[in-house]
Protein backbone atom coordinates (compact mmCIF):
# COMPACT_ATOMS: atom_id res chain seq x y z
CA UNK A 1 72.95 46.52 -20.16
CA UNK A 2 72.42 43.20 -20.26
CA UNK A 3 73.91 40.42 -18.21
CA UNK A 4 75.00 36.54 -17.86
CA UNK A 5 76.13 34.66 -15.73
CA UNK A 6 79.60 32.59 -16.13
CA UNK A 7 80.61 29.77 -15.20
CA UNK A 8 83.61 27.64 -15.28
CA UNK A 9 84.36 24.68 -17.28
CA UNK A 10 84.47 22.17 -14.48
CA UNK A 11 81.04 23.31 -13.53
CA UNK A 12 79.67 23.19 -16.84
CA UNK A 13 80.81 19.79 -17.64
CA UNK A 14 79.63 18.65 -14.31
CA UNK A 15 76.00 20.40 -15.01
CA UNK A 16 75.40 18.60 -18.07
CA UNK A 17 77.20 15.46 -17.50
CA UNK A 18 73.81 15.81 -14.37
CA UNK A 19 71.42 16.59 -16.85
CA UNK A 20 72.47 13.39 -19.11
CA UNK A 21 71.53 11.31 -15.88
CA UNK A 22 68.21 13.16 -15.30
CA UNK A 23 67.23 12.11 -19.21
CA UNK A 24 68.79 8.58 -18.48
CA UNK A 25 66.76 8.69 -14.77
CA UNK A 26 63.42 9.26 -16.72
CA UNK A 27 64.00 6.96 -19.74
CA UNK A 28 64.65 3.84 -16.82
CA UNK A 29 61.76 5.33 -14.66
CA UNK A 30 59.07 5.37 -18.07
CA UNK A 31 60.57 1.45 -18.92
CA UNK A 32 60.28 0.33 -14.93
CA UNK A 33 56.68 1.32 -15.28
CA UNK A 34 55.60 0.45 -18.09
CA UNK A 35 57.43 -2.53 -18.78
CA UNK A 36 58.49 -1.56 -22.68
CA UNK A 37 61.93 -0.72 -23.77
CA UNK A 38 59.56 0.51 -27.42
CA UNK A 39 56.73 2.01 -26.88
CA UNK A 40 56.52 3.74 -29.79
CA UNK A 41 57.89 4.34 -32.91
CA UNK A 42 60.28 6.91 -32.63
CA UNK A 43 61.76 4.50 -29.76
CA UNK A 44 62.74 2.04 -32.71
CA UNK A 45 60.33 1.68 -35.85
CA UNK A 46 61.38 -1.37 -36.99
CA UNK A 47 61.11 -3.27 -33.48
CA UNK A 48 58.10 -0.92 -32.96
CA UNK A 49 55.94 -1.80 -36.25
CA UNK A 50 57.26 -6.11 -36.56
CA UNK A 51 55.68 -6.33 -32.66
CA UNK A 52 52.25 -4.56 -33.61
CA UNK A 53 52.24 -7.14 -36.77
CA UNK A 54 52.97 -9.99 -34.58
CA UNK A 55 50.70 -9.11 -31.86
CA UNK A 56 48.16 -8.46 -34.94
CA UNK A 57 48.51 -11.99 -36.24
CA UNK A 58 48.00 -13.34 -32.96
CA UNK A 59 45.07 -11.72 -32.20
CA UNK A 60 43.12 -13.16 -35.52
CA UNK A 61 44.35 -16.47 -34.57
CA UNK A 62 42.62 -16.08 -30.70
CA UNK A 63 39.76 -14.93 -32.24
CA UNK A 64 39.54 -17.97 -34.06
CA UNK A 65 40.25 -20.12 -31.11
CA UNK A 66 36.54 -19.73 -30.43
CA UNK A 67 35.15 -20.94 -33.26
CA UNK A 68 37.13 -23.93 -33.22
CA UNK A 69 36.30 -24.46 -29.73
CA UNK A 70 32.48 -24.49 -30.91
CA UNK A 71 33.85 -26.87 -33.43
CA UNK A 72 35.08 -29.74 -31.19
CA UNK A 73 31.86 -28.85 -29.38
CA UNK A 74 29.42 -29.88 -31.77
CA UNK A 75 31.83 -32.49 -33.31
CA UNK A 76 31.23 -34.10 -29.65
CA UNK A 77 27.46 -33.30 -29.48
CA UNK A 78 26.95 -35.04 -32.73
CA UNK A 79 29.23 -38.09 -31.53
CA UNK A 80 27.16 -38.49 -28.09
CA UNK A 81 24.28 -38.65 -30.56
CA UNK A 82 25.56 -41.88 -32.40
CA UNK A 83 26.57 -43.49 -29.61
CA UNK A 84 23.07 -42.86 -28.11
CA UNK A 85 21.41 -43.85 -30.85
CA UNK A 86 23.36 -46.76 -31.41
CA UNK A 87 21.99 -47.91 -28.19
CA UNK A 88 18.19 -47.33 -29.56
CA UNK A 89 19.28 -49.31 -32.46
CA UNK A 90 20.80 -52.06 -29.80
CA UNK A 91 17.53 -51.87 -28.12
CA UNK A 92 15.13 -52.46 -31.29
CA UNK A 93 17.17 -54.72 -32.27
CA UNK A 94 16.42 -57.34 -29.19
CA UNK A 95 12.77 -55.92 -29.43
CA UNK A 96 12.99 -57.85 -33.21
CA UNK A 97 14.85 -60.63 -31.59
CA UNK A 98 12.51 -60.94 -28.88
CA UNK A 99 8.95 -61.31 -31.48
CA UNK A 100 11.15 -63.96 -33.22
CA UNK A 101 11.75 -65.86 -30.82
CA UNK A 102 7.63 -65.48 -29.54
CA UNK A 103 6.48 -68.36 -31.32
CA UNK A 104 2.77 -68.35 -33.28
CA UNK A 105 0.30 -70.93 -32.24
CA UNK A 106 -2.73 -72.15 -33.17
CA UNK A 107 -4.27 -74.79 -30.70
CA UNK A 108 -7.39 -76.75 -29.33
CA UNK A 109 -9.49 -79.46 -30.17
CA UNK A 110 -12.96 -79.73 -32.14
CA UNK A 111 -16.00 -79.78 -29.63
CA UNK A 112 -17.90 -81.91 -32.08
CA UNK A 113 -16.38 -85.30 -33.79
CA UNK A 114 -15.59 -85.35 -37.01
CA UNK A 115 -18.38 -86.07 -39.80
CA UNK A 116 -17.64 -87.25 -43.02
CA UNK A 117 -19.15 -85.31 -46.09
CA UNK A 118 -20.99 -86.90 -48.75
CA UNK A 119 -19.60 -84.43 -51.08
CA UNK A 120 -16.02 -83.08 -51.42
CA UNK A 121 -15.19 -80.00 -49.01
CA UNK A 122 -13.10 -77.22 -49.18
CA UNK A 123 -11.83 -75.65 -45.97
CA UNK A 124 -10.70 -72.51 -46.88
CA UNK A 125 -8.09 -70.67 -44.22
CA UNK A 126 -5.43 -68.09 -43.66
CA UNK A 127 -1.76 -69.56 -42.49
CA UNK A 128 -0.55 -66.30 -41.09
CA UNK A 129 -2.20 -64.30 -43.51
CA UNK A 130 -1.52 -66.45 -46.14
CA UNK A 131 -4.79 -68.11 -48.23
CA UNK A 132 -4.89 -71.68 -48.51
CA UNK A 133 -7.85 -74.14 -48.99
CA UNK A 134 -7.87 -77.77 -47.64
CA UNK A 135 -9.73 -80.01 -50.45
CA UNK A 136 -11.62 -83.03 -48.24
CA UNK A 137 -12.54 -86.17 -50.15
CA UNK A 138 -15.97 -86.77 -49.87
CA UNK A 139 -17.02 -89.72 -47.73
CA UNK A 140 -13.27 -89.25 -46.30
CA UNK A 141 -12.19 -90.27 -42.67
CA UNK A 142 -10.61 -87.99 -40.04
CA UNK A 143 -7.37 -89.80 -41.12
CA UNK A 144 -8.27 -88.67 -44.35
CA UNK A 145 -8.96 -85.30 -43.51
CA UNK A 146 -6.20 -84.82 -40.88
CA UNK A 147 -3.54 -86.13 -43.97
CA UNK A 148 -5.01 -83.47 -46.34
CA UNK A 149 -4.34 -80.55 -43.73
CA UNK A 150 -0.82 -81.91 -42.25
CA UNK A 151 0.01 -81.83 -46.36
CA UNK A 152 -0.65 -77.94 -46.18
CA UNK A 153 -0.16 -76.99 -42.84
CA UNK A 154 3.24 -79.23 -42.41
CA UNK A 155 3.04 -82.85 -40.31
CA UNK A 156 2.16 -82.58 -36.89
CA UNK A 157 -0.37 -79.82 -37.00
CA UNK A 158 -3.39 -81.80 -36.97
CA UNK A 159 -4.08 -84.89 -35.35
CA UNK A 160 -6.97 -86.98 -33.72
CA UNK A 161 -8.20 -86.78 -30.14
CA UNK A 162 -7.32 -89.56 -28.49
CA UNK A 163 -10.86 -91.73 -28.63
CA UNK A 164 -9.64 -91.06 -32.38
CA UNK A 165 -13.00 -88.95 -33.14
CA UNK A 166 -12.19 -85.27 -33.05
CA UNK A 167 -9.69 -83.29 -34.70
CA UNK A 168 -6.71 -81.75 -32.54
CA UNK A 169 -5.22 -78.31 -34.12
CA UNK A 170 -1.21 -77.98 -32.68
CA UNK A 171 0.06 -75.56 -35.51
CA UNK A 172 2.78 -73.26 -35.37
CA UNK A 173 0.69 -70.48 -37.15
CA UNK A 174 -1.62 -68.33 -36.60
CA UNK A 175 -4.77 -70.36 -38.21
CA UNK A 176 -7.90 -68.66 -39.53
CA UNK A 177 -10.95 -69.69 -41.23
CA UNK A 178 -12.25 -67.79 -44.07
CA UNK A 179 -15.98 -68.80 -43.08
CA UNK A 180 -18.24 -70.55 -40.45
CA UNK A 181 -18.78 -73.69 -42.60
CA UNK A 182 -14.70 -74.40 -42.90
CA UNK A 183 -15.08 -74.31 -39.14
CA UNK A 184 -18.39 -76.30 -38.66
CA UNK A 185 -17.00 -79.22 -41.58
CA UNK A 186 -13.97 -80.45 -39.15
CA UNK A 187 -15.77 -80.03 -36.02
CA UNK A 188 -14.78 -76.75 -34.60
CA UNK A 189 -17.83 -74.29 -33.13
CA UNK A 190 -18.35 -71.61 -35.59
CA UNK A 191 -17.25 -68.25 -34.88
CA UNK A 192 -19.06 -64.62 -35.98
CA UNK A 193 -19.23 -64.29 -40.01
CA UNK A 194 -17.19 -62.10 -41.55
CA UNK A 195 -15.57 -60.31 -38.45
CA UNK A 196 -12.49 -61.66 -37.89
CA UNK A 197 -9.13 -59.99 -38.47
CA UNK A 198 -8.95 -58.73 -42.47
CA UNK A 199 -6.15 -60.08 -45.00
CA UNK A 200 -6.04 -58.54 -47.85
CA UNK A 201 -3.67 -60.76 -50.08
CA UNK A 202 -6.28 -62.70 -51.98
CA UNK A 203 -9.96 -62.14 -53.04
CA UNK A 204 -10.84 -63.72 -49.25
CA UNK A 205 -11.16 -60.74 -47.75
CA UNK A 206 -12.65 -61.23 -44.52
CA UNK A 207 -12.23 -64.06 -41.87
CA UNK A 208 -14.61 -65.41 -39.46
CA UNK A 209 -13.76 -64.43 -35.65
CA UNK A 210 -12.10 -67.49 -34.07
CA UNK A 211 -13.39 -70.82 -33.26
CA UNK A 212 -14.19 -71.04 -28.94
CA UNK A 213 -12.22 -74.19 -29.60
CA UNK A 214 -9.26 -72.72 -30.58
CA UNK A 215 -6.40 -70.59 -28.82
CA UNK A 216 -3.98 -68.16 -31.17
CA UNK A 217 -1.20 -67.52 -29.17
CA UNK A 218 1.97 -65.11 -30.12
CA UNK A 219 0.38 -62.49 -32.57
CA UNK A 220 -0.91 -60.06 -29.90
CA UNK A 221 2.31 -59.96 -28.31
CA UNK A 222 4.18 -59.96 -31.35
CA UNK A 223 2.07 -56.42 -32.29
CA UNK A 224 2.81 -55.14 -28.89
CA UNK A 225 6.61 -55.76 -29.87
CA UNK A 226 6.24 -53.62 -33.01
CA UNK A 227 4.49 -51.25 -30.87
CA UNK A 228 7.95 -51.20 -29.00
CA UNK A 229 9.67 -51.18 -32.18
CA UNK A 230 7.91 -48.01 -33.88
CA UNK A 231 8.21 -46.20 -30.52
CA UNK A 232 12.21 -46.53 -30.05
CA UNK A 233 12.30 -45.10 -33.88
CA UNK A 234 10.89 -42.35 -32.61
CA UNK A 235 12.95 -41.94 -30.40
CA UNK A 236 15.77 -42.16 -32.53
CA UNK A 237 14.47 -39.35 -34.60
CA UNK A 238 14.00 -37.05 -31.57
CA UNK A 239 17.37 -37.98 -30.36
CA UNK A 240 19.23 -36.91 -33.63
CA UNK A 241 17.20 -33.92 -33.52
CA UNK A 242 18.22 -33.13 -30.24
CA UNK A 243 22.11 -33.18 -30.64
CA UNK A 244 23.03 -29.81 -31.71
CA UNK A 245 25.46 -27.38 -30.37
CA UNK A 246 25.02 -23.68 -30.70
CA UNK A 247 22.50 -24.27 -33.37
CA UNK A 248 24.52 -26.52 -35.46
CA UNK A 249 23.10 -30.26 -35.77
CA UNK A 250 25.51 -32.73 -38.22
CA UNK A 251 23.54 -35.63 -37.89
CA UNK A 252 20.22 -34.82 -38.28
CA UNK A 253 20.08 -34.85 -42.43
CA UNK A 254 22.56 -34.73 -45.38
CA UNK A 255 22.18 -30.90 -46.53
CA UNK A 256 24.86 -28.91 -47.11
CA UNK A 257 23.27 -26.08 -44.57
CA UNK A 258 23.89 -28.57 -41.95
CA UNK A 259 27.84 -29.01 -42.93
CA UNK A 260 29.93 -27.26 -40.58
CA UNK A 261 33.05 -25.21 -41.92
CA UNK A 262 35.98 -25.12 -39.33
CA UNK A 263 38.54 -21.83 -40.52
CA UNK A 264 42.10 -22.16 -38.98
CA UNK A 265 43.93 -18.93 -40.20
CA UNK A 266 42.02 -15.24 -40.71
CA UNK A 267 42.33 -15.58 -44.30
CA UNK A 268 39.63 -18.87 -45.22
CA UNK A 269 42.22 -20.77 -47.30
CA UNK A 270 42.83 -22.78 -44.60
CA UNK A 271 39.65 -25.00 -43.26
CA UNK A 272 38.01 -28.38 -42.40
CA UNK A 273 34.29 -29.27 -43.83
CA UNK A 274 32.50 -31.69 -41.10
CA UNK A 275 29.77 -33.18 -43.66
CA UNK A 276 26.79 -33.96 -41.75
CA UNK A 277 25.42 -37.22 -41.65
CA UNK A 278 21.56 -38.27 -41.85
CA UNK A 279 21.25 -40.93 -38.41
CA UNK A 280 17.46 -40.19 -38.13
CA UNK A 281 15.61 -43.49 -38.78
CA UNK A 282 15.04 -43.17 -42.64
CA UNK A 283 18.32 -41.78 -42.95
CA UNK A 284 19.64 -45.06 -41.46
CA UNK A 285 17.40 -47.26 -43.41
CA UNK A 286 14.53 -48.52 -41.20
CA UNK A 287 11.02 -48.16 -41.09
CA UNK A 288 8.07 -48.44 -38.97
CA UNK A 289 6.68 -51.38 -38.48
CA UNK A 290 2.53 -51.35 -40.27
CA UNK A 291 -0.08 -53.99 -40.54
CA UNK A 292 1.43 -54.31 -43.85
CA UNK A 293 4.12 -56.63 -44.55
CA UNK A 294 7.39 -56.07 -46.00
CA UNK A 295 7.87 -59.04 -47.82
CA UNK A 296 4.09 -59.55 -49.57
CA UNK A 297 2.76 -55.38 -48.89
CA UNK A 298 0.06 -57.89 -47.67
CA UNK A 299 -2.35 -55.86 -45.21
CA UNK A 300 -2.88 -57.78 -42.05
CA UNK A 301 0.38 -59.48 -42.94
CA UNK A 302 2.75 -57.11 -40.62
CA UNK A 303 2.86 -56.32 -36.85
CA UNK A 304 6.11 -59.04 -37.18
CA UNK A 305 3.29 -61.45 -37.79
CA UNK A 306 5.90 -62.70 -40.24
CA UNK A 307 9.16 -64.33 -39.33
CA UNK A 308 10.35 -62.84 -42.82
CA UNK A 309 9.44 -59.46 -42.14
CA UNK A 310 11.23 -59.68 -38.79
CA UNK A 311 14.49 -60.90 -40.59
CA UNK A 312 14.53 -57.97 -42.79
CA UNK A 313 14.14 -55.66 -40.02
CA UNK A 314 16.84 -57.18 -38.30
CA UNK A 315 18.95 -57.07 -41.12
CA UNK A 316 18.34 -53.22 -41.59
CA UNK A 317 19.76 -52.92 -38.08
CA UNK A 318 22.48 -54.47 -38.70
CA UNK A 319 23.33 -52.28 -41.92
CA UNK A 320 22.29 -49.21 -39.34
CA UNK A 321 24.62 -50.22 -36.56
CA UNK A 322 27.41 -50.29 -39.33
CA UNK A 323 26.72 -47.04 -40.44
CA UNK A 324 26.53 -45.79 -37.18
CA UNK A 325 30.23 -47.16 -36.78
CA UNK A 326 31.47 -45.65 -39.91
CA UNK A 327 29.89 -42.14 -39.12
CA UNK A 328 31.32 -42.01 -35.47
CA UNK A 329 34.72 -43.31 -37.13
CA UNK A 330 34.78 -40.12 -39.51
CA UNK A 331 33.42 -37.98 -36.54
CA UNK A 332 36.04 -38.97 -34.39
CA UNK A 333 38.96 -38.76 -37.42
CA UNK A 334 37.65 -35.08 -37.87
CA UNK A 335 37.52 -34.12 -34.27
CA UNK A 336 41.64 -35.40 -33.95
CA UNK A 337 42.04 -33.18 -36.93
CA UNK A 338 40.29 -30.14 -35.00
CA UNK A 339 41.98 -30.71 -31.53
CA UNK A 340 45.67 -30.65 -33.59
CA UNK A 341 44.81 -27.65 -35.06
CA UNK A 342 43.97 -26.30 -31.81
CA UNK A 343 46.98 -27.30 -29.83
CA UNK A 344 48.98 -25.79 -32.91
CA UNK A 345 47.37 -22.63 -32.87
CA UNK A 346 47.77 -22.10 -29.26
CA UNK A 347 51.64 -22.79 -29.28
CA UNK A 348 51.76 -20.26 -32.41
CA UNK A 349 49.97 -17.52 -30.38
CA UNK A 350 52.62 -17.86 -28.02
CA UNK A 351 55.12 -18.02 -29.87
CA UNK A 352 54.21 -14.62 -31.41
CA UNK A 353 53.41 -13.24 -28.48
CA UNK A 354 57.05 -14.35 -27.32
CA UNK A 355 58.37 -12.64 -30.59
CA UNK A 356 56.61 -9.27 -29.53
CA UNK A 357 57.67 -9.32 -26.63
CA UNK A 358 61.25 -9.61 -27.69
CA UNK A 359 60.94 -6.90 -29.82
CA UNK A 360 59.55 -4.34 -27.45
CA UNK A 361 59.71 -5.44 -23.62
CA UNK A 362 62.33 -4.46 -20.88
CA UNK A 363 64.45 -6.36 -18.89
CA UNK A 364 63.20 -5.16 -15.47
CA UNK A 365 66.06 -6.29 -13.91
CA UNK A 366 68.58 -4.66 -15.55
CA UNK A 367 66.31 -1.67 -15.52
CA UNK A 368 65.95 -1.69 -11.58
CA UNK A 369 69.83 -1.93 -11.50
CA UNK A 370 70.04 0.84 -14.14
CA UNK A 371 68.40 2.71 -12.50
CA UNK A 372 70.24 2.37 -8.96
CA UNK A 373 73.22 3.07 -10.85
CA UNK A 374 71.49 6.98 -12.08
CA UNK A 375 70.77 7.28 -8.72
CA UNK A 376 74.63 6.57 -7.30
CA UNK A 377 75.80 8.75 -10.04
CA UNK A 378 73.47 11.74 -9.68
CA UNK A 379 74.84 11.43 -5.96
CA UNK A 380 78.37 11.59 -7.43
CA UNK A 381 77.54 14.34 -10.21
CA UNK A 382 75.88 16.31 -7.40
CA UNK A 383 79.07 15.92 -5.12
CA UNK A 384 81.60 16.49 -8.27
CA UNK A 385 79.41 19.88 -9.26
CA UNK A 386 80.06 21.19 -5.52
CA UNK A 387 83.95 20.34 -5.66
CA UNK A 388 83.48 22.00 -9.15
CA UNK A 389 82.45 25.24 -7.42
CA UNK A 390 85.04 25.67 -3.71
CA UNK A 391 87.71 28.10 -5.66
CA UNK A 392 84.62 30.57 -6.02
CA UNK A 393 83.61 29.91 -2.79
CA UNK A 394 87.02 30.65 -1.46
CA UNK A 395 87.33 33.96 -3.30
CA UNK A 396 83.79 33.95 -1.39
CA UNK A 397 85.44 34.01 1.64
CA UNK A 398 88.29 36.64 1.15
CA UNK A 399 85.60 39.31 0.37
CA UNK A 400 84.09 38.40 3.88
């Protein structure tokens, strides 16, 4: 025969009014340590599933934090490169300055006096690589002859010696004779045939090697400046080469590889193209400096031999330092742009984050007080189940 046992209603209501606090106890105990009033979805499914899409949507966005990190990054690398190369260009141009300002001479004075032909002479010379010939009356004086050169040369290059016998050479060229006899007809000692430095911007094609008489002054150093020159364009070229960042180089050539494609939400559709820029040498318009000249494509002509060539290379520094300007100006407009973007995105990830943790967090102070409150009133429960049970414990006693 079965049986159960029976209590009364006081004690009843008293057990599960303890059992509702027990339940209550553990729900506050699982929140205290773990922080989460939702923690799943049969907690609350709408709080449960809008946090998880939140927290989604800021995840994508800090995952795209690093890539426009790497952004600013290069955007930077490839700005430190103009502004070092802009420097280079700085530099070559006061390398031009410099060989313009080295002035060309051609001095000294005949060893022999001055002879007058009996037949007409032609003095045939290079003026900075230039051919020219000097037609000499025959039977003329030095005055004569010294008039005829001044009228090619410009006044003041020639003149007499002072016992008025020998011709004086003061011009602001570099002088050469095509060939020993030019030399030998206005007094000068002759130099080696044919071996002289080569022109190549008429049918006089070689040059005899300098008269001992006479001093050039201003072309060797004026080659050693190009030297210079040709050397800091390489250096520009390595230098653009150099400024990449994590593989990604915008100013070493217009190609749309090179471009770089900042994304600023997980879908694409929402982006900024850097273009690159070209800041090598050629891309910024200047070219080595040859024994060729710029101005003529004379050979023998360059090596800033030419004041002409030298402007035009100064000029194309100019136009490089402007572009230089202009491409650092963009860089810098696109690289505000990026940083915005950045700032923005880190405010939104909070803000979501905030949002999510709205939705699903506990307040652990009103938890912790909860929770001291179970506590008090499993005390009282405990207390109001034992009242619950003294008449059976009385009828307890009468049996003893």
């Amino acid at each position: 025969m079965s049986s159960s046992v029976t209590l009364t209603a006081a004690t009843r209501q008293n057990l599960l009014s303890l059992q509702d606090t027990a339940a209550l106890t553990a729900t506050t105990q699982n929140r205290l340590s773990t922080g989460l009033k939702v923690s799943s979805a049969l907690d609350n499914p709408v709080n449960f599933f809008t946090s998880q899409s939140l927290s989604q949507r800021s995840g994508d966005l800090g995952n795209l934090l690093d890539g426009i990190s790497n952004g600013i990054q290069a955007i930077q690398s490839a700005n430190q490169g103009i502004t070092s190369i802009q420097k280079l260009v700085d530099q070559a141009k006061s390398v031009a300055n410099q060989a313009l300002s080295t002035q060309i001479t051609t001095t000294g004075t005949a060893s022999s006096a001055f002879s007058p032909s009996t037949a007409a002479a032609t003095i045939n010379l290079y003026v900075n690589g230039n051919s020219t010939t000097v037609s000499v009356a025959a039977n003329g004086s030095i005055d004569d002859a010294v008039g005829a050169l001044n009228a090619k040369l410009g006044a003041g290059s020639f003149s007499k010696s002072t016992d008025g016998t020998k011709i004086v050479m003061n011009a602001s060229a570099d002088v050469e004779f095509k060939d020993t006899a030019s030399q030998v007809a206005l007094g000068f000692s002759a130099g080696t045939a044919s071996s002289g430095p080569t022109y190549g911007t008429s049918t006089l094609s070689t040059v005899a090697s300098q008269s001992s008489d006479l001093t050039v002054a201003g072309v060797t150093a004026r080659a050693s400046l190009a030297t210079q020159y040709n050397s800091l364009l390489t250096q520009i070229d390595q230098l653009a080469g150099d400024s990449s960042y994590n593989g990604v180089n915008l100013i070493n050539g217009k190609n749309d590889n090179n471009n770089l494609t900042i994304n600023f939400n997980p879908r694409g559709n929402s982006n900024l193209t850097v273009t690159a820029t070209d800041e090598t040498s050629s891309g910024l318009g200047l070219k080595a400096i040859t024994n060729k000249s710029v101005a003529t494509t004379g050979t023998g002509q360059g090596n800033f031999l030419l004041n002409a060539d030298i402007n035009t290379t100064l000029n194309s520094l100019t136009a490089a330092s402007s572009q230089l300007r202009t491409d650092a100006s963009t860089f810098g407009s696109n690289l505000s742009v990026v940083q915005n973007r950045q700032d923005f995105s880190k405010n939104l990830i909070n803000v979501l984050d905030t949002g999510s943790s709205n939705l699903t967090a506990a307040d652990l102070n009103a938890e912790a007080a909860n929770s001291q409150a179970l506590t008090t009133r499993q005390s009282l429960g405990i207390s109001a189940l034992s009242l619950a049970n003294q008449a059976q414990q009385g009828i307890l006693q009468l049996l003893r």
